[in-house]
Protein backbone atom coordinates (compact mmCIF):
# COMPACT_ATOMS: atom_id res chain seq x y z
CA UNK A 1 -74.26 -13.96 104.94
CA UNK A 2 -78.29 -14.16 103.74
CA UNK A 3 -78.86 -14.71 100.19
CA UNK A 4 -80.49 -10.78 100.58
CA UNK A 5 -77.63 -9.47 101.27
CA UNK A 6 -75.61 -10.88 99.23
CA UNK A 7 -78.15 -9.96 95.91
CA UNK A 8 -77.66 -6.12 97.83
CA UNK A 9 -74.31 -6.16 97.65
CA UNK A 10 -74.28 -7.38 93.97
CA UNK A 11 -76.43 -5.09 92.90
CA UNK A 12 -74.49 -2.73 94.71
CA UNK A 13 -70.74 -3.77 92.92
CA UNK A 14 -72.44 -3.34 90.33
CA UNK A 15 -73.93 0.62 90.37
CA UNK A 16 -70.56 1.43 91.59
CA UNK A 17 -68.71 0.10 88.21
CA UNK A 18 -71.31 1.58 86.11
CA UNK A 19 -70.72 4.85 88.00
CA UNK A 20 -66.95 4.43 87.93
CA UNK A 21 -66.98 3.60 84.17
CA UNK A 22 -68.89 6.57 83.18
CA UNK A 23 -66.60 8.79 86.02
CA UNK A 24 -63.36 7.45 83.73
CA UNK A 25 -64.32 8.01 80.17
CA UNK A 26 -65.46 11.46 81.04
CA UNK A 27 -68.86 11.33 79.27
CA UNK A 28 -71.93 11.80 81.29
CA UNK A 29 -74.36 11.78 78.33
CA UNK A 30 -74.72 8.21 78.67
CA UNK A 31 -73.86 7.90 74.69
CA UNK A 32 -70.34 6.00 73.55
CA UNK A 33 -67.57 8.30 73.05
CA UNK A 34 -66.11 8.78 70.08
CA UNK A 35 -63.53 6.43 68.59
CA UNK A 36 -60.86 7.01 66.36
CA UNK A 37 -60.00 4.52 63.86
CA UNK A 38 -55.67 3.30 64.23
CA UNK A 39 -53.51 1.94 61.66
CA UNK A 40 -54.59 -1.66 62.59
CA UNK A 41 -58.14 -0.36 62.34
CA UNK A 42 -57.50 0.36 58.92
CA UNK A 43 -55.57 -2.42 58.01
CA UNK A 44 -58.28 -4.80 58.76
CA UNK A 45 -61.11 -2.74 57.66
CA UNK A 46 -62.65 -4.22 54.31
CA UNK A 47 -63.37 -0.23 52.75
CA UNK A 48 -59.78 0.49 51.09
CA UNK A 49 -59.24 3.72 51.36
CA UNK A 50 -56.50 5.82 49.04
CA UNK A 51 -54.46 5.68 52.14
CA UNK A 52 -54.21 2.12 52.15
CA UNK A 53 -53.51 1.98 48.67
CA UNK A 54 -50.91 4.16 48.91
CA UNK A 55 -49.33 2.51 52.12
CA UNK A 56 -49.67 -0.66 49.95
CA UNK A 57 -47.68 0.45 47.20
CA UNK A 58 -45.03 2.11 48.81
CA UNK A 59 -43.92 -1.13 50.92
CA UNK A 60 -44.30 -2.93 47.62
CA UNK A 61 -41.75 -0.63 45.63
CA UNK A 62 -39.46 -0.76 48.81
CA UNK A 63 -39.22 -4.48 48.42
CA UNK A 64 -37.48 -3.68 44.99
CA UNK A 65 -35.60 -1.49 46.68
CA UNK A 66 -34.33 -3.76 48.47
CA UNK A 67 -33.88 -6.60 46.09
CA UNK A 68 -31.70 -4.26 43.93
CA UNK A 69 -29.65 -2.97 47.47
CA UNK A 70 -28.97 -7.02 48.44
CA UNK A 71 -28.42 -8.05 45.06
CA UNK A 72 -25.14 -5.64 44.62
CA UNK A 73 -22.97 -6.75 46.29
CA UNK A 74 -24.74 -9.92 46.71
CA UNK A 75 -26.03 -10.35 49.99
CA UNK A 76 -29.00 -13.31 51.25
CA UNK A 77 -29.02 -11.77 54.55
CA UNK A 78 -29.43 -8.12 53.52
CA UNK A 79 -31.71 -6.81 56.54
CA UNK A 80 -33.75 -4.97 53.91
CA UNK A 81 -35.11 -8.14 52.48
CA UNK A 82 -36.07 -9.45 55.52
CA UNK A 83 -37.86 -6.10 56.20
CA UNK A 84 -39.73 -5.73 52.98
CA UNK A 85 -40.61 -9.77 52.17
CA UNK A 86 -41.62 -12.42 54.34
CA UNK A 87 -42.68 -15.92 53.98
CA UNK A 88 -41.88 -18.17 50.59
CA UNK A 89 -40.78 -15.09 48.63
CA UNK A 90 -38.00 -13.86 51.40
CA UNK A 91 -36.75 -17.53 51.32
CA UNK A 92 -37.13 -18.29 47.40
CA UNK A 93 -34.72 -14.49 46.94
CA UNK A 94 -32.45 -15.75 49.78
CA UNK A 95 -31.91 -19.16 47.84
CA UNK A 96 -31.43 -17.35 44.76
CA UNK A 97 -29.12 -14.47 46.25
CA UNK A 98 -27.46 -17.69 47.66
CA UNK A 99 -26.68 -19.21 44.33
CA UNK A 100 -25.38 -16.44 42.61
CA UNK A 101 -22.87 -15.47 45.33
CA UNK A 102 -21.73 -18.64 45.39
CA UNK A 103 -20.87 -18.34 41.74
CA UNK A 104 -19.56 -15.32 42.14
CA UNK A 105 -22.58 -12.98 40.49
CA UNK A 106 -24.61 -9.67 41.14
CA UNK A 107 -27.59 -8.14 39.59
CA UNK A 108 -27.63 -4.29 38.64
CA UNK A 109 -30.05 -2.25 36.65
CA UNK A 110 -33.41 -1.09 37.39
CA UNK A 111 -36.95 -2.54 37.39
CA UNK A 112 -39.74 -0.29 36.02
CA UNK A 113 -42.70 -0.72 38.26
CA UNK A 114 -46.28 -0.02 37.24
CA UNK A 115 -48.44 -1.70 40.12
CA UNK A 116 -52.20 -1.24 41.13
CA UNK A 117 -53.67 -2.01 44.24
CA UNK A 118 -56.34 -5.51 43.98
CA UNK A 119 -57.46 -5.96 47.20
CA UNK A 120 -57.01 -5.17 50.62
CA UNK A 121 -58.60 -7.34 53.12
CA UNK A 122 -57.55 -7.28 56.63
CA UNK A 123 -53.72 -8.26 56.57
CA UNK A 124 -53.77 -9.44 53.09
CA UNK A 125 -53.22 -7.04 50.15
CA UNK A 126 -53.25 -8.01 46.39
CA UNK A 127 -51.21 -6.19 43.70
CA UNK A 128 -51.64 -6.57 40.11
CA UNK A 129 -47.87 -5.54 38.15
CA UNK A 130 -46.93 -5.14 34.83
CA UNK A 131 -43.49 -4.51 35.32
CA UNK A 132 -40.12 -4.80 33.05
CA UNK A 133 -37.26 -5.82 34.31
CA UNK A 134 -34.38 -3.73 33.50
CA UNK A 135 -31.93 -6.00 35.19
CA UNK A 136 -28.91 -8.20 34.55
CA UNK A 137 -26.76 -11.10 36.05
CA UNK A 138 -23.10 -9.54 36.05
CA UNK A 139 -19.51 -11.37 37.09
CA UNK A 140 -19.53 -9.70 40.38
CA UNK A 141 -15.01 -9.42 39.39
CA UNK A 142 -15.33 -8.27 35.93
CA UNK A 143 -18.48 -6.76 35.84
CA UNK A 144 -19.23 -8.75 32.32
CA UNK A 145 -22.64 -8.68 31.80
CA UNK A 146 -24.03 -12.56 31.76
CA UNK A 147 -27.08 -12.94 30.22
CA UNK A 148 -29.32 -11.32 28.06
CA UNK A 149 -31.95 -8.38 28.51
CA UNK A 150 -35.35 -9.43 27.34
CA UNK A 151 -36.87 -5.73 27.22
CA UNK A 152 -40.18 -7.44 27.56
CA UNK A 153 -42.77 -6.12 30.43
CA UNK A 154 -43.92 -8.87 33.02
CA UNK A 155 -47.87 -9.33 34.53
CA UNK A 156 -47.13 -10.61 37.80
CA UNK A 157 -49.75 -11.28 40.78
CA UNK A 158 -48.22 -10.02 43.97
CA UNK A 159 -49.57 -11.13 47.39
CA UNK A 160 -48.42 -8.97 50.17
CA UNK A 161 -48.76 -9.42 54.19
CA UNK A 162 -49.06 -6.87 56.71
CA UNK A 163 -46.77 -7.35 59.15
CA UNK A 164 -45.83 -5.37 62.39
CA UNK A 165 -46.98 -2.14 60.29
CA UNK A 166 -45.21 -2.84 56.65
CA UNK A 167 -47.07 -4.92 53.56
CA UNK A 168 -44.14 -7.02 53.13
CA UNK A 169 -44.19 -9.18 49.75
CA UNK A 170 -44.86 -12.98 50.37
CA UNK A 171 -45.71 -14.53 47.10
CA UNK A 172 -45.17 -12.80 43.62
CA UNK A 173 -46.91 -15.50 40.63
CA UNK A 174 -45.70 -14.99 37.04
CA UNK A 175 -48.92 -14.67 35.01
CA UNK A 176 -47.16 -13.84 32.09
CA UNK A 177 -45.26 -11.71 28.85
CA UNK A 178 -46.05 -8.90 26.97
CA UNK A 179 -48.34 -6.61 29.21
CA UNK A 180 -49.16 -2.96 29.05
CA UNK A 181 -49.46 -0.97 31.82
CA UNK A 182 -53.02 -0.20 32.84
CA UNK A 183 -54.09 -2.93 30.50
CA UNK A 184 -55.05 -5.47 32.71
């Protein structure tokens, strides 16, 4: 085959997928057609919408959720912790959970949550918590209350990763005692 007819044919291929492509989407105006934006979209979008936010800090208060629903009866495993925390957090609560069923503990009460939303940057959210922790370590047989309530809030730093859909929590840093809520 001549080098002129193979450029024809080229060119050819060519016209025909541009024709095709245009055939496909449906738009003969030449212009793009108009996207939609997904959850993904969102996710990794930089402009943090109330949306986000608010997907943000639901998955964050469902990781307490779960924490209190594994931690009574005790329970490492608990599928809700794996489906609200990933990373060093999910294995520094399984340790933990692992300890005190081993010596024959639970934790029961509640944990009063007052988080705002950081940062949201792709698949990386930050939440800033002042939260008090209305919990306690109890003989899992007698139900004896083991230690002692502090009844003092807690400023904590939470790091949270988006993962198939859900911000699970994958790092929560202690910044320390005596917060207010919206004080920070």
């Amino acid at each position: 085959m001549g080098e002129r007819i193979r450029r024809s044919l080229f060119v050819a291929v060519g016209a025909l997928v541009i024709l095709l492509t245009a055939a496909c989407d449906g738009n003969d105006s030449g212009a793009s057609p108009p996207t939609t934006k997904t959850a993904s979209d969102r996710a990794t979008s930089t402009t943090t919408g109330a949306a986000d936010k608010a997907a943000v800090l639901a998955d964050y208060r469902s990781f307490w959720d779960a924490y209190l629903e594994a931690a009574d009866p005790m329970d490492p495993r608990h599928p809700a912790l794996e489906a609200h925390a990933a990373g060093d957090e999910l294995e520094q609560v399984q340790r933990a959970f692992l300890a005190r069923a081993s010596a024959g503990e639970v934790i029961r009460g509640t944990v009063d949550l007052a988080p705002e939303v950081v940062s949201i940057d792709a698949d990386t959210a930050r939440v800033s918590d002042c939260y008090l922790d209305s919990t306690g370590v109890f003989d899992a047989e007698t139900g004896e209350r083991k230690d002692t309530a502090s009844g003092v809030r807690q400023l904590v730093t939470v790091e949270l990763r988006l993962d198939d859909g859900t911000w699970k929590v994958a790092r929560i840093t202690r910044e320390g005692d005596r917060c207010e809520p919206g004080e920070r």
